[in-house]
Protein backbone atom coordinates (compact mmCIF):
# COMPACT_ATOMS: atom_id res chain seq x y z
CA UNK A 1 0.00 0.00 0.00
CA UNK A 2 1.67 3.00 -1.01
CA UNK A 3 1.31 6.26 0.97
CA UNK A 4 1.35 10.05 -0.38
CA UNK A 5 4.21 11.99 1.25
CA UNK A 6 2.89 15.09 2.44
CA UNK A 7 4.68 18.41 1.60
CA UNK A 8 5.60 21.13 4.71
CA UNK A 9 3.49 23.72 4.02
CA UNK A 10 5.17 26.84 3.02
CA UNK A 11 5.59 29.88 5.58
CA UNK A 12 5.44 33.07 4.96
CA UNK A 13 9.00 34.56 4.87
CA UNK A 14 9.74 36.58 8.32
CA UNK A 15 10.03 39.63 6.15
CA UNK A 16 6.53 39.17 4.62
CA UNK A 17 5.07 39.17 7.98
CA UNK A 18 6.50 42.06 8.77
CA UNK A 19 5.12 44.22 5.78
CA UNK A 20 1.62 42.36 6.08
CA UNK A 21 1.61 43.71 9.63
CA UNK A 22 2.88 47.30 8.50
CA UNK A 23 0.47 47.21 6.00
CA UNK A 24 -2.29 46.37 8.11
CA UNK A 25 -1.77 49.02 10.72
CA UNK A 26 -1.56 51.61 8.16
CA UNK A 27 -5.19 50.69 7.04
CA UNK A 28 -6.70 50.49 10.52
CA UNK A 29 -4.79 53.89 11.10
CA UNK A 30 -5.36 55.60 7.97
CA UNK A 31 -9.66 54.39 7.18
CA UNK A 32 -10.42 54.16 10.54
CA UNK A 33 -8.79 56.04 13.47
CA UNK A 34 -8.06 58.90 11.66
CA UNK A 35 -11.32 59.72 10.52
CA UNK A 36 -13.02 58.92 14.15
CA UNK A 37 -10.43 61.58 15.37
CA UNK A 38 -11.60 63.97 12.46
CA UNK A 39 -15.34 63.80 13.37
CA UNK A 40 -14.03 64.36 16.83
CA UNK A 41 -11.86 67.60 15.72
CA UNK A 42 -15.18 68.50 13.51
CA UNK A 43 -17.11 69.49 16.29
CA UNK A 44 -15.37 72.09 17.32
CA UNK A 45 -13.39 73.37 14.67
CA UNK A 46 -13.16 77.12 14.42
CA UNK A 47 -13.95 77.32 10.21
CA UNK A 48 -17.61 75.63 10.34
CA UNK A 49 -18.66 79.03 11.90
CA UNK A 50 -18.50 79.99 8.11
CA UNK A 51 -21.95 77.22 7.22
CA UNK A 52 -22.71 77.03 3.79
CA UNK A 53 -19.65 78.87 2.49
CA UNK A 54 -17.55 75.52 3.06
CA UNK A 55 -18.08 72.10 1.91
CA UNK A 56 -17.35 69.19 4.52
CA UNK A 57 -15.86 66.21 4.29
CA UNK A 58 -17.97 62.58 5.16
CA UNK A 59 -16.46 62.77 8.69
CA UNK A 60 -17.44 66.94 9.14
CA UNK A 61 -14.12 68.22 8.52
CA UNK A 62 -14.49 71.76 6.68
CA UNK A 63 -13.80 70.77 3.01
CA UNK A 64 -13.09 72.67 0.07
CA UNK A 65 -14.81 76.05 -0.71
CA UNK A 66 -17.59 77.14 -2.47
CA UNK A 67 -16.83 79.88 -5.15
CA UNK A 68 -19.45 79.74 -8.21
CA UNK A 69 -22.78 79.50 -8.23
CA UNK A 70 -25.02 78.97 -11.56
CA UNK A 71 -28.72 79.60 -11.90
CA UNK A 72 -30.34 77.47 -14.44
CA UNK A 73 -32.37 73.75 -14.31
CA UNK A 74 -30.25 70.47 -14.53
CA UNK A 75 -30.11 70.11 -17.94
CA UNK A 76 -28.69 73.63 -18.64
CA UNK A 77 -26.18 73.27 -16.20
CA UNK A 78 -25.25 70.09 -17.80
CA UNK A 79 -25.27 71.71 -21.22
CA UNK A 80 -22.92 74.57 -20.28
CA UNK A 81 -20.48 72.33 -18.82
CA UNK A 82 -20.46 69.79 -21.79
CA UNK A 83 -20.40 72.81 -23.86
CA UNK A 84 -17.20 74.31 -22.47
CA UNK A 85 -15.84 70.84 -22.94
CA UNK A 86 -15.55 69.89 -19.01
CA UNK A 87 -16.72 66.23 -18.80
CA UNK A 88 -18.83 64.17 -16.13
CA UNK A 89 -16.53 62.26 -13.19
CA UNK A 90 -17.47 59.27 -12.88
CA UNK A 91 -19.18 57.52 -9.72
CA UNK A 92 -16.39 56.95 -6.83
CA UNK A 93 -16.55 52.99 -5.96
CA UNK A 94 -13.55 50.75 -4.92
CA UNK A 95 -13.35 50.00 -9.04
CA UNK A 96 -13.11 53.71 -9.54
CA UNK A 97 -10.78 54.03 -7.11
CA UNK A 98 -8.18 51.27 -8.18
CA UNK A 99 -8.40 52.57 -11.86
CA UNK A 100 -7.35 56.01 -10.85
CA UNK A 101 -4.57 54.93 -9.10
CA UNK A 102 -3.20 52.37 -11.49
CA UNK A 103 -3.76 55.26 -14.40
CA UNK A 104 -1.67 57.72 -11.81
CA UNK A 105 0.98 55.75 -11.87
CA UNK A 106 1.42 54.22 -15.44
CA UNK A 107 0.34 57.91 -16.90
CA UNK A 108 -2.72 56.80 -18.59
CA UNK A 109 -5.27 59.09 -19.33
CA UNK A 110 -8.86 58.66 -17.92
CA UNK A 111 -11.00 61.45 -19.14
CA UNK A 112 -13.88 60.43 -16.35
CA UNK A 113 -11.77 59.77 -13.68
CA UNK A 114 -13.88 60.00 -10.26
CA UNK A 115 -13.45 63.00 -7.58
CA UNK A 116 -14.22 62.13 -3.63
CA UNK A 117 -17.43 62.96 -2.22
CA UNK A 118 -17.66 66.48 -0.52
CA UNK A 119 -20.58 67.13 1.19
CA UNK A 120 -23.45 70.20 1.44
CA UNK A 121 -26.55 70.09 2.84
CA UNK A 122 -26.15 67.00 4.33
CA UNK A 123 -25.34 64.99 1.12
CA UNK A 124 -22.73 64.40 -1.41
CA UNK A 125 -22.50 66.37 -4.59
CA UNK A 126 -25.43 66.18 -7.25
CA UNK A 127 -23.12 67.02 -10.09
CA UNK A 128 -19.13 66.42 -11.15
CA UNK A 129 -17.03 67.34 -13.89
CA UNK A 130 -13.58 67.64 -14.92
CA UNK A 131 -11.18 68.86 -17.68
CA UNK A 132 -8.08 66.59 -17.96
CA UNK A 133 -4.56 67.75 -18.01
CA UNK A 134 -2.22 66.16 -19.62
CA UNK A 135 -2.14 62.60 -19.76
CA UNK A 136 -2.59 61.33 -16.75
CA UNK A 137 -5.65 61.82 -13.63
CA UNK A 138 -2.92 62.94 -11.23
CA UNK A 139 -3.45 66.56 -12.59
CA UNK A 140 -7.11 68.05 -13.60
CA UNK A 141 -9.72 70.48 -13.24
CA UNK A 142 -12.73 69.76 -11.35
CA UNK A 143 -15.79 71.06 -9.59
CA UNK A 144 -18.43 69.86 -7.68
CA UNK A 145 -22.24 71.07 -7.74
CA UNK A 146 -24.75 70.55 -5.45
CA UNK A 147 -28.64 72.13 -6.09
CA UNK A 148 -29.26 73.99 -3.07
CA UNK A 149 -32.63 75.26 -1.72
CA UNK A 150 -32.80 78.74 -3.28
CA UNK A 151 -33.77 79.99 -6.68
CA UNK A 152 -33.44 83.39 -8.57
CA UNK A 153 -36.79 84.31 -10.53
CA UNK A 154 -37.80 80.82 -9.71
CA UNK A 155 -34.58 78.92 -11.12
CA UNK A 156 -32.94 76.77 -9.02
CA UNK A 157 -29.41 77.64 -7.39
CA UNK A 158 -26.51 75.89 -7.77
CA UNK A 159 -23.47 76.24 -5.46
CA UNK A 160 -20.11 75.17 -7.00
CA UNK A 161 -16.44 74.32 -5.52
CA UNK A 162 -14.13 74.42 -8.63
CA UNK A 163 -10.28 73.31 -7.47
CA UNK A 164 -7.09 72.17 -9.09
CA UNK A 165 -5.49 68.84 -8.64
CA UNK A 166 -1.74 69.09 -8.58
CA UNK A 167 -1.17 65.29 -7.58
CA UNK A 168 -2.11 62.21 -6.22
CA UNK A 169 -0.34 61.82 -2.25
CA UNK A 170 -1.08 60.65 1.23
CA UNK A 171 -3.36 63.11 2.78
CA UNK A 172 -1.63 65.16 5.23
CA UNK A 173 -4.66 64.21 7.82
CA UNK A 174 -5.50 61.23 7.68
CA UNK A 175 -3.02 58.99 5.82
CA UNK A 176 -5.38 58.00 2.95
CA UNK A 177 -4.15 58.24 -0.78
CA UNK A 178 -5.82 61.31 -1.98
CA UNK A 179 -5.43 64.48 -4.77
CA UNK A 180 -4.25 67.27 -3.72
CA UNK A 181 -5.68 71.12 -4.72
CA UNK A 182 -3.70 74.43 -5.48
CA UNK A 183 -3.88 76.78 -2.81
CA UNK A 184 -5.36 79.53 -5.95
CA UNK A 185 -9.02 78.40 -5.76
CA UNK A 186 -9.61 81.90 -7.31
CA UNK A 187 -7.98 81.05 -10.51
CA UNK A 188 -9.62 78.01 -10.67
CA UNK A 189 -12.82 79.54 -9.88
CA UNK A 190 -11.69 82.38 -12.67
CA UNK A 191 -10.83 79.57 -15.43
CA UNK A 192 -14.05 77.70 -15.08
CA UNK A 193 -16.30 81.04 -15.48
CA UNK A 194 -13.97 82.10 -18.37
CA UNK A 195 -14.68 78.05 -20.17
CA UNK A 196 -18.31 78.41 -19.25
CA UNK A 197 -19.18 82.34 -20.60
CA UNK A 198 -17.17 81.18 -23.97
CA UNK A 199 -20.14 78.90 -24.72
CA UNK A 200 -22.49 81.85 -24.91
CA UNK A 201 -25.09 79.98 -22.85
CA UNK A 202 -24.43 82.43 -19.80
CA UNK A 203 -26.72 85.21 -20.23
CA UNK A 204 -24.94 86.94 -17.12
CA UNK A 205 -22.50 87.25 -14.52
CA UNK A 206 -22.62 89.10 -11.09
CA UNK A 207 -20.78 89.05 -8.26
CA UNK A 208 -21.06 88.84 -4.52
CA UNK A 209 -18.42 90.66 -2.61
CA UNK A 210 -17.75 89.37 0.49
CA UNK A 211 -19.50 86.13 0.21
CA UNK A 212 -16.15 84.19 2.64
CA UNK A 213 -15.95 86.35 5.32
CA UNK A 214 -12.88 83.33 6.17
CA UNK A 215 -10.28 84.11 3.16
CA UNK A 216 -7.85 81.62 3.83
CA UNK A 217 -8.49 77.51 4.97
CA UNK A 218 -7.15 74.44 4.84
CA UNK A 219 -9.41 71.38 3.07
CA UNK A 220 -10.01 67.61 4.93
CA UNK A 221 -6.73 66.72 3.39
CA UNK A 222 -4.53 69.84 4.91
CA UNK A 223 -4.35 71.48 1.96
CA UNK A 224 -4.03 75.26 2.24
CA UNK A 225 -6.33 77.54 0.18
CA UNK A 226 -7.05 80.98 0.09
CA UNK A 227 -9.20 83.45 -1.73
CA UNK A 228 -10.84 87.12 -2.64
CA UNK A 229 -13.85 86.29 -0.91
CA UNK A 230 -15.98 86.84 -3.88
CA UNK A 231 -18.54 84.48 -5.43
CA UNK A 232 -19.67 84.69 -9.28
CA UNK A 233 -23.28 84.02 -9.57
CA UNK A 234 -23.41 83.16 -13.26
CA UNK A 235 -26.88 82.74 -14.83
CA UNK A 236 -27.54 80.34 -17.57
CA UNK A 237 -29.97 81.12 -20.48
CA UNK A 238 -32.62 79.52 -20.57
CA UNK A 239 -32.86 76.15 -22.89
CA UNK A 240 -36.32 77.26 -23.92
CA UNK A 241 -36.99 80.45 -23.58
């Protein structure tokens, strides 16, 4: 009768172990006690006295801020930005997520690449777009638009946080891979009106002086921003009138 000799299993080299475990406490650090002490620091953190002027991140940290505002329905704001040739972001999932970083790092473009959720009024943007630079996702344009609750001669309101991505790092807050913004939200805020009045589907532009009483910030990922304080409230014309 013959028998099977049995084969040692295989252990895991000494230096495996030790990256496993590395690894490990950099997720449990980074995803979850980092953001507990965020919603922690979010209830008392000085820049929430400035309400609907910032956006927040899922844990309440004060996100980035708002500086545009369009009036129009859905489907003209959507027209405008397709017609200044921004394009939709798509969805953020763990799919999303893993693309983004794989195109970072070979340099392959991804025209919809997704942007993190930001929140306003108790939920996560209703709207994203983004202009690509170059040829990879680590640099783009980008805003975010949520519908808020006002209107202007009975069109809806939407309030807008337009930023720059310079680069795909470890956020300087919580440890999670993340973009990071330019500091010159105003030129970003400047270069999106500019795309948008090109189209000729913005019947007109007026500003609110004074709208951030706050000029200066730092986003959920410590980036620093800073700005004029003024907010362009740019009004779309009408898709029939």
């Amino acid at each position: 009768m013959e028998t099977t000799a049995k084969h040692p299993r295989r252990k895991l080299p000494r230096w495996g172990g030790i990256v496993l475990g590395l690894l490990a406490i950099y997720l449990i650090v980074a995803y979850l006690v980092m953001p507990w002490m965020d919603v922690m620091k979010s209830r008392r953190h000085p820049d929430m006295a400035a309400g609907e002027h910032l956006t927040q991140t899922k844990t309440g940290l004060p996100g980035d801020p708002l500086n545009i505002a369009l009036v129009g329905n859905e489907d003209e704001v959507i027209g405008v930005l397709l017609a200044a040739a921004w394009i939709p972001a798509n969805a953020l999932s763990v799919r999303s997520s893993v693309r983004i970083a794989v195109d970072t790092v070979i340099a392959k473009p991804d025209r919809n690449a997704p942007v993190s959720n930001l929140y306003l009024y108790g939920r996560k943007q209703d709207l994203a777009f983004e202009k690509p630079i170059g040829h990879s996702p680590r640099e783009r344009h980008h805003v975010r638009f949520w519908r808020s609750d006002k209107t202007d001669h009975g069109r809806p309101v939407w309030m807008g946080a337009a930023t720059h991505d310079l680069g795909v790092e470890l956020s300087r807050t919580t440890g999670e891979v993340t973009h990071h913004i330019s500091p010159e939200v105003d030129a970003e805020r400047d270069l999106l009106l500019a795309d948008l009045t090109q189209t000729k589907l913005v019947s007109d532009t007026r500003w609110i002086a004074g709208f951030h009483t706050i000029l200066q910030g730092r986003n959920g990922g410590g980036d620093p921003w800073h700005t004029d304080g003024r907010l362009p409230v740019a009004t779309l014309a009408p898709a029939n009138p």
